[in-house]
N, C-alpha and C. Protein backbone atom coordinates (compact mmCIF):
# COMPACT_ATOMS: atom_id res chain seq x y z
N UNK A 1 83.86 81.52 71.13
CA UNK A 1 83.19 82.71 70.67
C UNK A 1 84.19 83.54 69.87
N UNK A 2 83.87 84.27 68.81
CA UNK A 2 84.79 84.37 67.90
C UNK A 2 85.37 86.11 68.63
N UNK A 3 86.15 86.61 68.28
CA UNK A 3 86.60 88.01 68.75
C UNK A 3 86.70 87.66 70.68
N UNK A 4 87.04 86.71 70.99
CA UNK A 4 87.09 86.71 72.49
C UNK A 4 88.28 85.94 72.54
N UNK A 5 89.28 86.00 74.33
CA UNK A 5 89.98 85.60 74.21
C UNK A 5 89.59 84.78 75.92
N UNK A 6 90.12 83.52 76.19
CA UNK A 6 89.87 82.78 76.92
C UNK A 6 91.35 82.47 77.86
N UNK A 7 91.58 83.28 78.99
CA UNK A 7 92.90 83.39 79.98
C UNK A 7 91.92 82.28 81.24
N UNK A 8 93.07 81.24 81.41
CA UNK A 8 92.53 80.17 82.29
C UNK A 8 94.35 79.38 82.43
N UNK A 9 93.51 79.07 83.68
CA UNK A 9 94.51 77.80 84.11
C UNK A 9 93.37 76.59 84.19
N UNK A 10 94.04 75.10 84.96
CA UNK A 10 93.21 74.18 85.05
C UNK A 10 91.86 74.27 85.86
N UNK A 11 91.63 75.43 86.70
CA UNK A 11 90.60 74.94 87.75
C UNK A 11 89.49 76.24 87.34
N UNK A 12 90.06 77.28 86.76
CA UNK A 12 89.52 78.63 86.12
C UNK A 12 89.69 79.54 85.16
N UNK A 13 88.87 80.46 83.90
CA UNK A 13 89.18 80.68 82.95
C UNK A 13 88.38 82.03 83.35
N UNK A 14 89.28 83.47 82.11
CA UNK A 14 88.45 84.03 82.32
C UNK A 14 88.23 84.57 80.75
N UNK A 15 86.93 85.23 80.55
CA UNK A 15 87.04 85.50 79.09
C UNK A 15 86.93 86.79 78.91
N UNK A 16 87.65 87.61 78.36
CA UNK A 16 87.48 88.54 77.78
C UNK A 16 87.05 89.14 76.21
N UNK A 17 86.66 90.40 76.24
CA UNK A 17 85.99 90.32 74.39
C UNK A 17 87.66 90.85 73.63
N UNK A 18 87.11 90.95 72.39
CA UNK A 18 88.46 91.42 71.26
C UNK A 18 89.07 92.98 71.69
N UNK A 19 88.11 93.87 72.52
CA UNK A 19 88.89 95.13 72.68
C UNK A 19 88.64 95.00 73.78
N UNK A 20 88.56 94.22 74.82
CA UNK A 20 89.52 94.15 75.93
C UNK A 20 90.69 93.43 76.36
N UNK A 21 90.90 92.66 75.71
CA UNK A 21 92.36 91.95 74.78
C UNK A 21 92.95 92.53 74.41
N UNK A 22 92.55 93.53 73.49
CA UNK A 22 93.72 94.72 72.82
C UNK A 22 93.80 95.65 73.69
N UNK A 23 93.41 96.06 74.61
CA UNK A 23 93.72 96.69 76.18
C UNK A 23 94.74 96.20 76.70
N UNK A 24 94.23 95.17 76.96
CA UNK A 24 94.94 94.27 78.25
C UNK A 24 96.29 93.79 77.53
N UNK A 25 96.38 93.75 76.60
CA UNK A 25 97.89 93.36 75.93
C UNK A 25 98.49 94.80 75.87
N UNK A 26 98.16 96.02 75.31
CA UNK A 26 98.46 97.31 75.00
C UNK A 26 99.30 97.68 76.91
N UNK A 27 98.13 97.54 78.00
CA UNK A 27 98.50 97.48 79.09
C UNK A 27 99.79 96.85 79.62
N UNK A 28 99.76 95.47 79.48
CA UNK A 28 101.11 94.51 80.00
C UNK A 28 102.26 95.01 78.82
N UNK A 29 102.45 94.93 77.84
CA UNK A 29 102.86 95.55 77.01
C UNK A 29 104.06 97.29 77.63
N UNK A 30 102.93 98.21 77.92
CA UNK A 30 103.50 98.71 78.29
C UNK A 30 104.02 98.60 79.92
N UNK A 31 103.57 98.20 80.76
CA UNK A 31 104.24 97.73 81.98
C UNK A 31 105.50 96.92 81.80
N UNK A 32 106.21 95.91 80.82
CA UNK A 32 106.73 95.29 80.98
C UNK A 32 108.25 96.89 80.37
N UNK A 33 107.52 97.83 79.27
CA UNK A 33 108.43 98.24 79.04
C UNK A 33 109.14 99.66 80.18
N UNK A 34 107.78 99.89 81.11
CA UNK A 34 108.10 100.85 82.05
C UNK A 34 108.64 99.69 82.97
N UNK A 35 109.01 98.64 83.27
CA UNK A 35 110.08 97.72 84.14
C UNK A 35 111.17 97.98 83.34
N UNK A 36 111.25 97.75 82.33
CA UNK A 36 112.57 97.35 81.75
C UNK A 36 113.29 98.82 81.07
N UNK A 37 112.98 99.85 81.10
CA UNK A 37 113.10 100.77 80.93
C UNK A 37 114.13 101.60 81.53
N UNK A 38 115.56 102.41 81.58
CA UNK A 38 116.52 103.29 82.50
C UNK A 38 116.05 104.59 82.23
N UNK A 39 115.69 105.17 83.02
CA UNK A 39 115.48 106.55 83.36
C UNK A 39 114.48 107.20 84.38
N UNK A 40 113.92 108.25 83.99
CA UNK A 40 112.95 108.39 85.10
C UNK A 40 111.12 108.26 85.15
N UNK A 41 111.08 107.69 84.23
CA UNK A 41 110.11 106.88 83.63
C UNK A 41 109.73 105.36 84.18
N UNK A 42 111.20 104.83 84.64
CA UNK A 42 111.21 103.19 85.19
C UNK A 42 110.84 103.02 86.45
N UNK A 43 109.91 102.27 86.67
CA UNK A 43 109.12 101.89 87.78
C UNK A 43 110.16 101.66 88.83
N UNK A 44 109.85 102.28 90.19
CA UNK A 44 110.82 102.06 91.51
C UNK A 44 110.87 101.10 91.63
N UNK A 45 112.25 100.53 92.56
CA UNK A 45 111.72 99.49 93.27
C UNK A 45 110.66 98.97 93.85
N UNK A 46 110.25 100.08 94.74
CA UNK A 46 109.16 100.09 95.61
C UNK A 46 107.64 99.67 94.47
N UNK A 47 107.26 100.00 93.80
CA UNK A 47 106.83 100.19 92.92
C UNK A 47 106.42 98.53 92.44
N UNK A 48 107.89 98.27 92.22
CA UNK A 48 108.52 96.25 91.52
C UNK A 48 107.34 95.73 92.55
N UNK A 49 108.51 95.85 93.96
CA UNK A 49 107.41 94.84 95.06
C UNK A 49 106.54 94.98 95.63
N UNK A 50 105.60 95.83 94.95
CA UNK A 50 104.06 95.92 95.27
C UNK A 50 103.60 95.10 94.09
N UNK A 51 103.98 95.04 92.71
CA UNK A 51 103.58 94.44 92.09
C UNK A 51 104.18 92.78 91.68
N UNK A 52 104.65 92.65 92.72
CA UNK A 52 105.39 91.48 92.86
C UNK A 52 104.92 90.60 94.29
N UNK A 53 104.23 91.44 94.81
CA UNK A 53 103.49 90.45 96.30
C UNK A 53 102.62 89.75 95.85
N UNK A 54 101.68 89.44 94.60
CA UNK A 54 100.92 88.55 94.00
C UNK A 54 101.19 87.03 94.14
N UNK A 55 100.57 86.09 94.16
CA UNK A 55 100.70 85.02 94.41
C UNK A 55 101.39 84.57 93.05
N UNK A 56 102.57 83.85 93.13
CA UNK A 56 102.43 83.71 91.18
C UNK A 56 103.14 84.13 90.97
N UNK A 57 103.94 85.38 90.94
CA UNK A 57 103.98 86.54 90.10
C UNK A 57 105.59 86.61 90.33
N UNK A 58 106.50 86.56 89.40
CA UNK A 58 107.59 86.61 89.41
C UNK A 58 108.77 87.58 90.03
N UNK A 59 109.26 87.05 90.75
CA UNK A 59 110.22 88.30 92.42
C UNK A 59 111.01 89.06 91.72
N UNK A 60 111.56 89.12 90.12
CA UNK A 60 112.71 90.38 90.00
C UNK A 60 111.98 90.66 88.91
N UNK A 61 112.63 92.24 88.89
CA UNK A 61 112.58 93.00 87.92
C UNK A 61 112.31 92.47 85.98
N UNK A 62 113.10 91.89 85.90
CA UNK A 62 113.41 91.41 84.82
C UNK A 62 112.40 90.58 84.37
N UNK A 63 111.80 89.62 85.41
CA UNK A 63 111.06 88.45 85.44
C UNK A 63 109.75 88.52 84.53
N UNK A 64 109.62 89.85 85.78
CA UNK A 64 108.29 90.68 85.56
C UNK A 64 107.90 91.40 84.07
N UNK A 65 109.33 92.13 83.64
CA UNK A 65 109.02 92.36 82.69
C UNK A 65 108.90 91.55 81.68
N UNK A 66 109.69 90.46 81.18
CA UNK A 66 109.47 89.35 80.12
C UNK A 66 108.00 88.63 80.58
N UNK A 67 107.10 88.53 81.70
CA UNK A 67 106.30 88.09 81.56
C UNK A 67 104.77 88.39 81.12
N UNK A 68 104.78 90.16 81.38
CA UNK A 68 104.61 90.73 81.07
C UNK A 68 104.39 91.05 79.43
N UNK A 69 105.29 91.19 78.87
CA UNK A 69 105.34 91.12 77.40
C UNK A 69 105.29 90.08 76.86
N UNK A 70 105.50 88.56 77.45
CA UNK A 70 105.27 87.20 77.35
C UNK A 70 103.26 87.07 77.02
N UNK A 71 102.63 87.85 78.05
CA UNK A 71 101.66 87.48 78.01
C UNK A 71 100.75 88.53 77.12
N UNK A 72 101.43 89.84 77.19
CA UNK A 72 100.67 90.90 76.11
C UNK A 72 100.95 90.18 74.51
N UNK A 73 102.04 89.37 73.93
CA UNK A 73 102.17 88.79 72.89
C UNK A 73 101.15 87.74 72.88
N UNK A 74 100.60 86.82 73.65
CA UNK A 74 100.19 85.61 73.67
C UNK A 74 98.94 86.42 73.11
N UNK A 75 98.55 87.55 73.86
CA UNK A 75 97.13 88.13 73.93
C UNK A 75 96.85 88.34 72.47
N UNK A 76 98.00 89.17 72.13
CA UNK A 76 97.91 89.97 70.62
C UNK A 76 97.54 88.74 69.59
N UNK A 77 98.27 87.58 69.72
CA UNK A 77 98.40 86.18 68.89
C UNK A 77 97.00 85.80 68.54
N UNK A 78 96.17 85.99 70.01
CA UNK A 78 95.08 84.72 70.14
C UNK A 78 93.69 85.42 69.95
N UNK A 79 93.91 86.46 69.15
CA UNK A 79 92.40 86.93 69.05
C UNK A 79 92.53 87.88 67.78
């Protein structure tokens, strides 16, 4: 479907339209830069490993943020 973007692994996909893609990248996007960020703006620790108890989801700081912006780029790319 044209203006949609299709996030899946092998067993499930999910689809979103063209401006919720440009959300959802705008979103991770900026999360990866409030991780990676020094000051008082940068997400706590506490903060990290709540969003790091996900199944999946990469245990440090750093991880999080490159994947993060890993996947807001993929988003921006594919639609």
């Amino acid at each position: 479907m044209p203006g949609s973007v299709t996030i899946g692994h092998i067993e499930a996909a999910a689809m979103v339209d063209h401006t919720d893609a440009d959300r959802l990248a705008v979103l991770l996007d900026e999360l990866g830069h409030l991780l990676a960020v020094q000051g008082p703006n940068r997400l706590t620790d506490q903060q990290v490993t709540a969003l790091c108890a996900g199944a999946g989801m990469p245990r440090r700081r750093a991880d999080l943020a490159h994947w993060c912006r890993g996947m807001a780029a993929q988003l921006h790319e594919r639609h």
